[in-house]
N, C-alpha and C. Protein backbone atom coordinates (compact mmCIF):
# COMPACT_ATOMS: atom_id res chain seq x y z
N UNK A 1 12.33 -16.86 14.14
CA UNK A 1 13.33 -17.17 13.15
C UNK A 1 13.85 -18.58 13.42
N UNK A 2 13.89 -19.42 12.59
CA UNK A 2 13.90 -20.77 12.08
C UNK A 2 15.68 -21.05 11.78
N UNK A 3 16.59 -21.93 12.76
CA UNK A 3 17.39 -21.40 12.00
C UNK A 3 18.05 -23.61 12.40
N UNK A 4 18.78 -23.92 10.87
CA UNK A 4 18.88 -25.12 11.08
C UNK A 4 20.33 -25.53 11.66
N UNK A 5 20.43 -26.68 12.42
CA UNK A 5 21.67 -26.62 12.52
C UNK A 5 22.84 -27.05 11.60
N UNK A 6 24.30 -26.94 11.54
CA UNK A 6 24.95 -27.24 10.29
C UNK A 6 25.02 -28.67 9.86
N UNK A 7 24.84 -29.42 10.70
CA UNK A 7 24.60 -31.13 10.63
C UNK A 7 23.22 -31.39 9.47
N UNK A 8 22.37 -30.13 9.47
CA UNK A 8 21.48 -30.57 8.68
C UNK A 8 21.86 -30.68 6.75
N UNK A 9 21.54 -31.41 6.22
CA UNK A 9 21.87 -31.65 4.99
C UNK A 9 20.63 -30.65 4.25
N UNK A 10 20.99 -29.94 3.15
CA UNK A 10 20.36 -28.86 1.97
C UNK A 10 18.73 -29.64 1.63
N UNK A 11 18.49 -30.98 1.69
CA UNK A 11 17.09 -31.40 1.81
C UNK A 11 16.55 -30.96 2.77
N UNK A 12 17.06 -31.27 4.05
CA UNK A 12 16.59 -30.53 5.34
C UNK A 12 16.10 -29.52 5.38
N UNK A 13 17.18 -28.52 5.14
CA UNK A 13 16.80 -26.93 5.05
C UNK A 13 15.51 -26.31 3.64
N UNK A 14 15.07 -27.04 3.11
CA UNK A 14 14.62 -27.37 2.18
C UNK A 14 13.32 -27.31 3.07
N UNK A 15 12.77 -28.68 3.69
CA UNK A 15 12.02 -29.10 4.18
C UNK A 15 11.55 -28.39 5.24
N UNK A 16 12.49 -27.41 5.70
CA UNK A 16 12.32 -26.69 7.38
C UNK A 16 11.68 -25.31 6.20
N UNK A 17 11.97 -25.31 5.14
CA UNK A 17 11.41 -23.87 4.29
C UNK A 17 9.81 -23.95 4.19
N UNK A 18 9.37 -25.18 3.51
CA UNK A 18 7.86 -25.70 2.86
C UNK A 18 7.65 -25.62 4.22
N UNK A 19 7.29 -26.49 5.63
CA UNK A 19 6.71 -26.29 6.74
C UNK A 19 6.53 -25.13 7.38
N UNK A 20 7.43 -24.84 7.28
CA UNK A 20 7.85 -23.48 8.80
C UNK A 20 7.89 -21.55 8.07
N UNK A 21 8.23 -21.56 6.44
CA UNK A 21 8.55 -20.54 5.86
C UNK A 21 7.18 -20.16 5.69
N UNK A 22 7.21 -18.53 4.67
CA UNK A 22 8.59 -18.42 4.09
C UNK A 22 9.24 -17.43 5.16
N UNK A 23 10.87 -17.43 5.13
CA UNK A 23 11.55 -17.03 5.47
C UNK A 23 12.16 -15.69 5.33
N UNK A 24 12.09 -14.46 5.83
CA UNK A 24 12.49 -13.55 5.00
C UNK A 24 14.07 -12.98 4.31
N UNK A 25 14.70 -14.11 4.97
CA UNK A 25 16.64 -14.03 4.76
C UNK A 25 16.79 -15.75 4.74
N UNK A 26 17.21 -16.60 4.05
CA UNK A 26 18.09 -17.73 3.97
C UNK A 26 19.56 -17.18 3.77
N UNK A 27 20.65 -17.60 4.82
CA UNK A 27 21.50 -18.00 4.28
C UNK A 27 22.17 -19.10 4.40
N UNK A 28 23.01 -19.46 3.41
CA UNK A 28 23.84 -21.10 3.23
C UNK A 28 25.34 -20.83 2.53
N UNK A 29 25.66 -21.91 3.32
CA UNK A 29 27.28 -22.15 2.74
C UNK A 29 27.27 -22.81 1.66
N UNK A 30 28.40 -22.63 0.96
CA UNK A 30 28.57 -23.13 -0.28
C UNK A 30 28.82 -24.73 -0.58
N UNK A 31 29.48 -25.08 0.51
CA UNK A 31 29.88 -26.97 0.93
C UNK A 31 28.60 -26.93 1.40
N UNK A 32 28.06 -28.07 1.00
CA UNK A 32 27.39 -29.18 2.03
C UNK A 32 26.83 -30.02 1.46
N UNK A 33 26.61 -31.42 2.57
CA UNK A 33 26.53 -32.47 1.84
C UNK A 33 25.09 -32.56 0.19
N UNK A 34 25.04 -33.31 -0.14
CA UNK A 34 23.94 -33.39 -1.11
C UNK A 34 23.98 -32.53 -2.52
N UNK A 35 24.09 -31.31 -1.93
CA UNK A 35 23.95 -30.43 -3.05
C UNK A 35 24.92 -28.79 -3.25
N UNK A 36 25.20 -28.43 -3.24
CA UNK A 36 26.06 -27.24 -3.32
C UNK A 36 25.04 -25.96 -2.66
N UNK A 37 25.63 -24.81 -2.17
CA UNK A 37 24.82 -23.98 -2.00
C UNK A 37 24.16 -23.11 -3.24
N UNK A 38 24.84 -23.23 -4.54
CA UNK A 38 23.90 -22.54 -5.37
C UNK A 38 22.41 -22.93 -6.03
N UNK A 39 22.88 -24.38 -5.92
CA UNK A 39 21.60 -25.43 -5.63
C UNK A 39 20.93 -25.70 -5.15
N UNK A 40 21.06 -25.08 -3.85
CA UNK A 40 19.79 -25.03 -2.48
C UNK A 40 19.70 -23.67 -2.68
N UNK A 41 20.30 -22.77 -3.09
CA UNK A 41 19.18 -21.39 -2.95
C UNK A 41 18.90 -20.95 -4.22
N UNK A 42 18.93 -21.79 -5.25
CA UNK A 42 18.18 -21.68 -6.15
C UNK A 42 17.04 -22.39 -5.66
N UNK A 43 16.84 -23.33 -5.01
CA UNK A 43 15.61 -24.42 -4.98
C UNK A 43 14.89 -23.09 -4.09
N UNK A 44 15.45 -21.99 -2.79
CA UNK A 44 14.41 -21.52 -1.88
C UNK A 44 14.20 -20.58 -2.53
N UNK A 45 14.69 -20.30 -3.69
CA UNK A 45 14.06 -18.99 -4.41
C UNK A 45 12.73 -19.78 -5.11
N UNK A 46 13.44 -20.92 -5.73
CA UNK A 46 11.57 -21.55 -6.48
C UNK A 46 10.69 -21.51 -5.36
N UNK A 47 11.25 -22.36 -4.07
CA UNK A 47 9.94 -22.62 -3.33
C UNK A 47 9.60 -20.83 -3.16
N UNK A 48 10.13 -20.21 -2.65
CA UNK A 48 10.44 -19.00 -1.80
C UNK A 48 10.69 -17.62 -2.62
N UNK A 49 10.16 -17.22 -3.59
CA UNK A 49 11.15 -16.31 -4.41
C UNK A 49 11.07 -15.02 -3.86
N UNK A 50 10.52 -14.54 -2.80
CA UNK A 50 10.80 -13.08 -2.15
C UNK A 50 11.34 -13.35 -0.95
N UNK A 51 12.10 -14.83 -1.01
CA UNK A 51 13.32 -14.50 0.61
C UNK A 51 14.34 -14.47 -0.27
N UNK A 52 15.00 -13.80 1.08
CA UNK A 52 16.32 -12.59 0.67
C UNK A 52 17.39 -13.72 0.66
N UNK A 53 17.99 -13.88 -0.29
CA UNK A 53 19.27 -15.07 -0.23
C UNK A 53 20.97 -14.66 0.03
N UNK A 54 21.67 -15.71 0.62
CA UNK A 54 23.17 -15.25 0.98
C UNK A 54 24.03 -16.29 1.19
N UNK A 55 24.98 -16.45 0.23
CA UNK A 55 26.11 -17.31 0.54
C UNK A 55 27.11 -16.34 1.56
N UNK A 56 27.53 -18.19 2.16
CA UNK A 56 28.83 -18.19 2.98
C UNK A 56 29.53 -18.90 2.36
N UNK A 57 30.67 -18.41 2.28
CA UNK A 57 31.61 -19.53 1.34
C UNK A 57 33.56 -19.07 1.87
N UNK A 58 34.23 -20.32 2.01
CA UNK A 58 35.60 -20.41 2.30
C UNK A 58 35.88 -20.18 1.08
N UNK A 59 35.43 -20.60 -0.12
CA UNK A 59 36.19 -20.60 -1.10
C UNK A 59 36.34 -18.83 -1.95
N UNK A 60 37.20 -18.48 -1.89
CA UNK A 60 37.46 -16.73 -2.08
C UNK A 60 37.44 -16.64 -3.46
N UNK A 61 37.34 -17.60 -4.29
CA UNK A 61 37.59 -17.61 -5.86
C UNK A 61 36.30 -16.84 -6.91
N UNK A 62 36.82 -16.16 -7.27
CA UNK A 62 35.70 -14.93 -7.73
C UNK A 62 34.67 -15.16 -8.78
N UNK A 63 35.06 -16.83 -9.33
CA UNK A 63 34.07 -17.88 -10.17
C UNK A 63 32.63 -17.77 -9.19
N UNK A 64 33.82 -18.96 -8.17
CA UNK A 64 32.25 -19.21 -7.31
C UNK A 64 31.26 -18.21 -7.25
N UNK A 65 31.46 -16.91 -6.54
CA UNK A 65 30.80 -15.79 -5.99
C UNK A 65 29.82 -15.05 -7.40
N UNK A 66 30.55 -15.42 -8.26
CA UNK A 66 29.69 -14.84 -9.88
C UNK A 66 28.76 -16.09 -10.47
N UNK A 67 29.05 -17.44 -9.61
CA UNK A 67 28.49 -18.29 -10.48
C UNK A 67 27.04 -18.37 -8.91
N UNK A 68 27.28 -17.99 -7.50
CA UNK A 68 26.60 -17.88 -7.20
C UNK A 68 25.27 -16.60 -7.35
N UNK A 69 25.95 -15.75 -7.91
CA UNK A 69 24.93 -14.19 -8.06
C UNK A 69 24.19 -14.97 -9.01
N UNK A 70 24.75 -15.34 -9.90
CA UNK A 70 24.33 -15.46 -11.93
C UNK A 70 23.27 -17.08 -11.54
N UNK A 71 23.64 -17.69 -10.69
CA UNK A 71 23.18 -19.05 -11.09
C UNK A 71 21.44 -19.01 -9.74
N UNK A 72 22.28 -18.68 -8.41
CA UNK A 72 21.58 -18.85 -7.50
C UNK A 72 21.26 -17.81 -6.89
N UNK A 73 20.84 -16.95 -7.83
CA UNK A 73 20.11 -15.30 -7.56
C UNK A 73 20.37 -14.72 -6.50
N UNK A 74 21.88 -15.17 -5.76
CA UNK A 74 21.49 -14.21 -4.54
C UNK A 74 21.70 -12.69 -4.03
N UNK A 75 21.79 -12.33 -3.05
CA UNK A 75 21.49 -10.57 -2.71
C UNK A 75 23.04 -10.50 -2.25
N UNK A 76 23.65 -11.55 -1.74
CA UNK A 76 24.54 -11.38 -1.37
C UNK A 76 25.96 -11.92 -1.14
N UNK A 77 27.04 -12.21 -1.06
CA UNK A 77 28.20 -13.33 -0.83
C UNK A 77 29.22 -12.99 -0.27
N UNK A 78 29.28 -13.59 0.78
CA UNK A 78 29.97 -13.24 2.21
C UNK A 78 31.19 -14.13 1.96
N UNK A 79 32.55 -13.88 2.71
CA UNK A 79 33.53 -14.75 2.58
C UNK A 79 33.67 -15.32 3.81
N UNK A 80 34.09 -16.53 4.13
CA UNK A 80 34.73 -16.70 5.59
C UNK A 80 35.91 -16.67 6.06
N UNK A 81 36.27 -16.25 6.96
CA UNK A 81 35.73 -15.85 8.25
C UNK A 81 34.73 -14.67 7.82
N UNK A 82 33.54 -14.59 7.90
CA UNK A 82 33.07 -13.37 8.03
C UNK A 82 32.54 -12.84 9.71
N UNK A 83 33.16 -11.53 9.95
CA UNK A 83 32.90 -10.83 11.32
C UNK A 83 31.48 -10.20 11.43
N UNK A 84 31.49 -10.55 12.68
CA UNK A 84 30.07 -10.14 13.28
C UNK A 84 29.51 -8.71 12.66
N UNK A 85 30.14 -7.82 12.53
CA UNK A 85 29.60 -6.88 11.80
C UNK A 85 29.28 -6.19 10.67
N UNK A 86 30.14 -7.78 9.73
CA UNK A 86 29.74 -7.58 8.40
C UNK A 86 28.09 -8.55 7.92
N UNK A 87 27.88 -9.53 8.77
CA UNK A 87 27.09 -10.63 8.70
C UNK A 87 25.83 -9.48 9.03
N UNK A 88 26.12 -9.21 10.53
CA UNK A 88 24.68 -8.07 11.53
C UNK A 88 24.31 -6.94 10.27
N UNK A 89 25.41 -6.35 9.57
CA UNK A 89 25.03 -5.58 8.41
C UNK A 89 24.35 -6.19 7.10
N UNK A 90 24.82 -7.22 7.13
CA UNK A 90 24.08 -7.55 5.45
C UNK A 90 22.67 -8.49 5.54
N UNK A 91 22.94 -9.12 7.27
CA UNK A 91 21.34 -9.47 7.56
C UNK A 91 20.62 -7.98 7.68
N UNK A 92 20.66 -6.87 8.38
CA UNK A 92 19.97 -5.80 8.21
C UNK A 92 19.43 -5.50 6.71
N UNK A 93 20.60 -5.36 5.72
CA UNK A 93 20.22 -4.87 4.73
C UNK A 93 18.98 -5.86 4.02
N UNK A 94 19.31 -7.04 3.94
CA UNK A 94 18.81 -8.36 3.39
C UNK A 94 17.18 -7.93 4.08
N UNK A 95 17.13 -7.76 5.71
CA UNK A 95 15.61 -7.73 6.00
C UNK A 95 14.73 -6.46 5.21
N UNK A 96 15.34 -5.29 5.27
CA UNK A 96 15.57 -3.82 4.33
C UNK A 96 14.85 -4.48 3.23
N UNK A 97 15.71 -5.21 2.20
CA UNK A 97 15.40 -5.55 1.13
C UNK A 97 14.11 -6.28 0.89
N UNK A 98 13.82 -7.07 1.83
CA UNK A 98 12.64 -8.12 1.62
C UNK A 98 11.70 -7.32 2.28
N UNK A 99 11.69 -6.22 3.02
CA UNK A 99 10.45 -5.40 3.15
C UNK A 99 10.24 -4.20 2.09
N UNK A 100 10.87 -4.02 1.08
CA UNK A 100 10.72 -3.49 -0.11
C UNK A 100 10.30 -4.11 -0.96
N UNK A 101 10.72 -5.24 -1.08
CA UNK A 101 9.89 -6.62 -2.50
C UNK A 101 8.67 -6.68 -1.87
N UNK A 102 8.54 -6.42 -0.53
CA UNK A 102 6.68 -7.05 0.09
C UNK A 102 5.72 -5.66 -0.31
N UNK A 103 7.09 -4.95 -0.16
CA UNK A 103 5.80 -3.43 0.23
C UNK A 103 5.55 -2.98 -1.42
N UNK A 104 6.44 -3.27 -2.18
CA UNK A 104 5.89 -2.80 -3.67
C UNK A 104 5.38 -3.96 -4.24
N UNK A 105 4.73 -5.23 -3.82
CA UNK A 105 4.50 -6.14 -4.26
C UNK A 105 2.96 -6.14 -3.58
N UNK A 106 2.71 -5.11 -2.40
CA UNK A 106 1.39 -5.00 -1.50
C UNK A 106 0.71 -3.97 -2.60
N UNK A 107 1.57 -2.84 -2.79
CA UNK A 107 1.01 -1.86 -3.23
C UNK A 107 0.43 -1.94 -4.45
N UNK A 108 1.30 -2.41 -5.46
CA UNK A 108 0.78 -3.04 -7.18
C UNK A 108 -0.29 -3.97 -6.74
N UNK A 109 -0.29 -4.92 -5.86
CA UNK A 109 -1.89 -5.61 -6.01
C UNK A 109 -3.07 -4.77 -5.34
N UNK A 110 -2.65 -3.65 -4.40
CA UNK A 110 -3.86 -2.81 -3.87
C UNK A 110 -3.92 -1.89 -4.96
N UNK A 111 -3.24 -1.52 -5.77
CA UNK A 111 -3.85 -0.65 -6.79
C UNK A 111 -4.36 -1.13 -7.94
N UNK A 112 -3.96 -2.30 -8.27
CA UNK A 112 -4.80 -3.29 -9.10
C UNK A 112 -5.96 -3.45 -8.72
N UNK A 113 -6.40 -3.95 -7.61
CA UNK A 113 -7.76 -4.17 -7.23
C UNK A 113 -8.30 -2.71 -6.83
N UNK A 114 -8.14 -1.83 -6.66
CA UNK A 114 -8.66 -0.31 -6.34
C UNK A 114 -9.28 -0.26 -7.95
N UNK A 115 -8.00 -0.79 -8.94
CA UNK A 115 -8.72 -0.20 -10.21
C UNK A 115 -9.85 -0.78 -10.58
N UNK A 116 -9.99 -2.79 -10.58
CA UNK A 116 -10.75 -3.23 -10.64
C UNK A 116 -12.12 -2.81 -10.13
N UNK A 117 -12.09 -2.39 -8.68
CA UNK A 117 -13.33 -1.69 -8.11
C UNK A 117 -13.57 -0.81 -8.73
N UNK A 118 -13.20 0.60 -9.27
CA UNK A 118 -13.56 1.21 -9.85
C UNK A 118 -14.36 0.85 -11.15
N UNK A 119 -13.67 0.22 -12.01
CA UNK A 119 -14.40 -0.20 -12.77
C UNK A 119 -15.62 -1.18 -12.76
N UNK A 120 -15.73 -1.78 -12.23
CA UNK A 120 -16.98 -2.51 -11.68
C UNK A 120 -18.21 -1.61 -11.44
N UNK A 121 -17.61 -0.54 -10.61
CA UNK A 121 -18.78 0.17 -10.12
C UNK A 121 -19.07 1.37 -11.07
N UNK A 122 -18.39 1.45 -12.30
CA UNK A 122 -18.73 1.78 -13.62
C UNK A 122 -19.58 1.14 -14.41
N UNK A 123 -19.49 -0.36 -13.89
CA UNK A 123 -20.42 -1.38 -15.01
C UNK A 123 -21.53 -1.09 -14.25
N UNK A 124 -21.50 -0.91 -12.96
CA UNK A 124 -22.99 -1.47 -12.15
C UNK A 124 -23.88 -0.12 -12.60
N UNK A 125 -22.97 1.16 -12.59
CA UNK A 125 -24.19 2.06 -13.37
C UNK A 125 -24.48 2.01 -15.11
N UNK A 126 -23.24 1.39 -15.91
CA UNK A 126 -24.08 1.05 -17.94
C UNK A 126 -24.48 -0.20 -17.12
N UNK A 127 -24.60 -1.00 -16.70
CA UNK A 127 -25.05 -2.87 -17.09
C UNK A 127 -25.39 -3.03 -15.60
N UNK A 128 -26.02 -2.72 -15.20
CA UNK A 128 -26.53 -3.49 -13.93
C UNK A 128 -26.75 -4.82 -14.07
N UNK A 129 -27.32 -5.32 -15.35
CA UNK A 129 -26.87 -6.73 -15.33
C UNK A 129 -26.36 -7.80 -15.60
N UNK A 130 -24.86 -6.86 -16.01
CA UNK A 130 -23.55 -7.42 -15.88
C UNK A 130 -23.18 -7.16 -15.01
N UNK A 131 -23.19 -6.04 -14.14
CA UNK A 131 -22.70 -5.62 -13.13
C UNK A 131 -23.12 -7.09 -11.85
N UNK A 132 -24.67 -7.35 -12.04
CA UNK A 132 -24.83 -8.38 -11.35
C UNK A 132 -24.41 -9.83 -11.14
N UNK A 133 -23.95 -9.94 -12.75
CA UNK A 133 -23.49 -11.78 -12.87
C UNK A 133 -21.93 -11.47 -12.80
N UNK A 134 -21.41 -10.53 -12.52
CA UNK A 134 -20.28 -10.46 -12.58
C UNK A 134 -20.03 -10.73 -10.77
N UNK A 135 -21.03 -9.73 -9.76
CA UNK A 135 -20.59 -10.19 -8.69
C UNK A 135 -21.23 -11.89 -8.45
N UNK A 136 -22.23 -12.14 -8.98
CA UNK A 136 -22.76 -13.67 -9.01
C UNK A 136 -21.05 -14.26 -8.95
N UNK A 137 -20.44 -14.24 -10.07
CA UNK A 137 -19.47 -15.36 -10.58
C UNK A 137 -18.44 -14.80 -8.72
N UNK A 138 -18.30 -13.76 -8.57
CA UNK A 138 -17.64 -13.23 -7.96
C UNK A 138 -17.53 -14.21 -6.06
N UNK A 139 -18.80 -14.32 -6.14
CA UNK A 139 -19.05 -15.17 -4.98
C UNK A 139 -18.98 -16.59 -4.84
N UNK A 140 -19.04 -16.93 -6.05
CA UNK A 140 -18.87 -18.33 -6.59
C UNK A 140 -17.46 -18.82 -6.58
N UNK A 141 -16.30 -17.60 -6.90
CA UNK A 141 -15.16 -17.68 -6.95
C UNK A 141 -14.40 -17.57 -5.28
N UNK A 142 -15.02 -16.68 -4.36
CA UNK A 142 -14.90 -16.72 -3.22
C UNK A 142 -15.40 -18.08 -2.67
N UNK A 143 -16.27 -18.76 -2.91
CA UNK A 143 -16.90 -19.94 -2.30
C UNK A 143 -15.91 -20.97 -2.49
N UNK A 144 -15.05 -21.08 -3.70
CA UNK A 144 -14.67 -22.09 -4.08
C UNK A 144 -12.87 -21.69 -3.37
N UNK A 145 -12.61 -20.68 -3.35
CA UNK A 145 -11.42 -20.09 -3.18
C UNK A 145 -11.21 -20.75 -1.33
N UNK A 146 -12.38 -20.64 -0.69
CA UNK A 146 -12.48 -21.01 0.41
C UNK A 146 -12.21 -22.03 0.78
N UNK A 147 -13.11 -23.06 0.30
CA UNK A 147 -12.83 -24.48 0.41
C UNK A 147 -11.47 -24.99 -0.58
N UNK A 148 -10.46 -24.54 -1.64
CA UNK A 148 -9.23 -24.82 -1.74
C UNK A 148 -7.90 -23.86 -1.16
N UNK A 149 -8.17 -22.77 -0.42
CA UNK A 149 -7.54 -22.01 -0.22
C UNK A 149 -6.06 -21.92 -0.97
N UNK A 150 -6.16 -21.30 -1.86
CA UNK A 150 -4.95 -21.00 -3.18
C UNK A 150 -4.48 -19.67 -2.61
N UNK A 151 -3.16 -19.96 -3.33
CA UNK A 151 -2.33 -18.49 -2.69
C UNK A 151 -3.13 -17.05 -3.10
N UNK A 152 -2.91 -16.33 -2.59
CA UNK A 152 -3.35 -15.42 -3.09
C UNK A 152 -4.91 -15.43 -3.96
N UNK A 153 -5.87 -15.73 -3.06
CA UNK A 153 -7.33 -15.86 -3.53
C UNK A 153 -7.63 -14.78 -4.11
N UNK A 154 -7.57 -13.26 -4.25
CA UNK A 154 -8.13 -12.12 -4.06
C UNK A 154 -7.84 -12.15 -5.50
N UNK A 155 -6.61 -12.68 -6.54
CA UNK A 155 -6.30 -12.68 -8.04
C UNK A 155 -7.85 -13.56 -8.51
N UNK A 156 -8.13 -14.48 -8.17
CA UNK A 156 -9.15 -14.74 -8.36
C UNK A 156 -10.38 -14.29 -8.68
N UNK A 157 -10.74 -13.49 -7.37
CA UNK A 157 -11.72 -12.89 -7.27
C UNK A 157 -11.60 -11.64 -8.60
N UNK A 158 -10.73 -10.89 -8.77
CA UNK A 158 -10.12 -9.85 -9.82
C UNK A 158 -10.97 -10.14 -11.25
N UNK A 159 -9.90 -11.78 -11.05
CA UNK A 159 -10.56 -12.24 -12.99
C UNK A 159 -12.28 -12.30 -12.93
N UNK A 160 -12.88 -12.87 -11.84
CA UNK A 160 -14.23 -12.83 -11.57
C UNK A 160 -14.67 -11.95 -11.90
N UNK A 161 -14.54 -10.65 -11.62
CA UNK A 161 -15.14 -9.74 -11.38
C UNK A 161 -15.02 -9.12 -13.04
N UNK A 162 -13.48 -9.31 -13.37
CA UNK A 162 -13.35 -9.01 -14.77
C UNK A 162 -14.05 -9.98 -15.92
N UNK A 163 -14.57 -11.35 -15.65
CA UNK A 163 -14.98 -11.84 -16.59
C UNK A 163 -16.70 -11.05 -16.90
């Protein structure tokens, strides 16, 4: 766990995300220099959109805290002083949470591609030779997937198999 110090400015933390992430909890205060905190965790949801987000904020005013949910998507908004056992709780929950976005986000693409296989191996007994240029393109798409390594190659391979 990656964690920056408060001297660092919202580009920083930014920059420590793209290298070192993704992260499965960001949180940020609402002050800091450059940019506001709803503005930096809106930016780690673009870079980042399945880490778990959380303001800290002095300011108790019930704008901020709605303009942070509504603006800068987050899971959560802590006030300060916040005590050790409200923080240790809502990082728990926050990790909770981001292993639920992973695990139903694992499962919908393994049953997507389960279906894809199935069907394929439906074509390979009507069309064996579609069944064949379909894995042709299929390897072609792996070959190329290799040498650019794109997120998530295996969507690739899917449409391949489906074209």
């Amino acid at each position: 766990m990656a964690q920056a110090s408060p001297n660092y400015a919202a580009a920083a933390g930014l920059v420590l995300l793209k290298h070192q992430g993704p992260f499965a909890v960001v949180v940020s205060d609402m002050r800091m220099p450059e940019m506001n905190g709803i503005e930096f965790l809106l930016k780690v949801q673009q870079a980042s959109p399945d880490t778990i987000r959380v303001m800290l904020t002095g300011d108790s005013d019930l704008q901020t805290a709605i303009d942070a949910v509504n603006q800068g998507k987050i899971f959560r908004s802590l006030s300060k002083p916040c005590d050790k056992e409200t923080l240790v709780k809502t990082l728990k929950d926050c990790l909770a949470q981001y292993r639920l976005v992973s695990a139903e986000r694992e499962i919908s693409g393994n049953t997507l591609r389960g279906t894809i296989y199935v069907l394929t191996d439906v074509l390979s007994l009507v069309s064996p030779a579609a069944f064949s240029r379909a894995v042709r393109v299929r390897r072609y798409v792996q070959h190329v997937a290799a040498k650019l390594s794109p997120e998530n190659p295996w969507r690739f391979e899917i449409a391949a198999m489906m074209s």
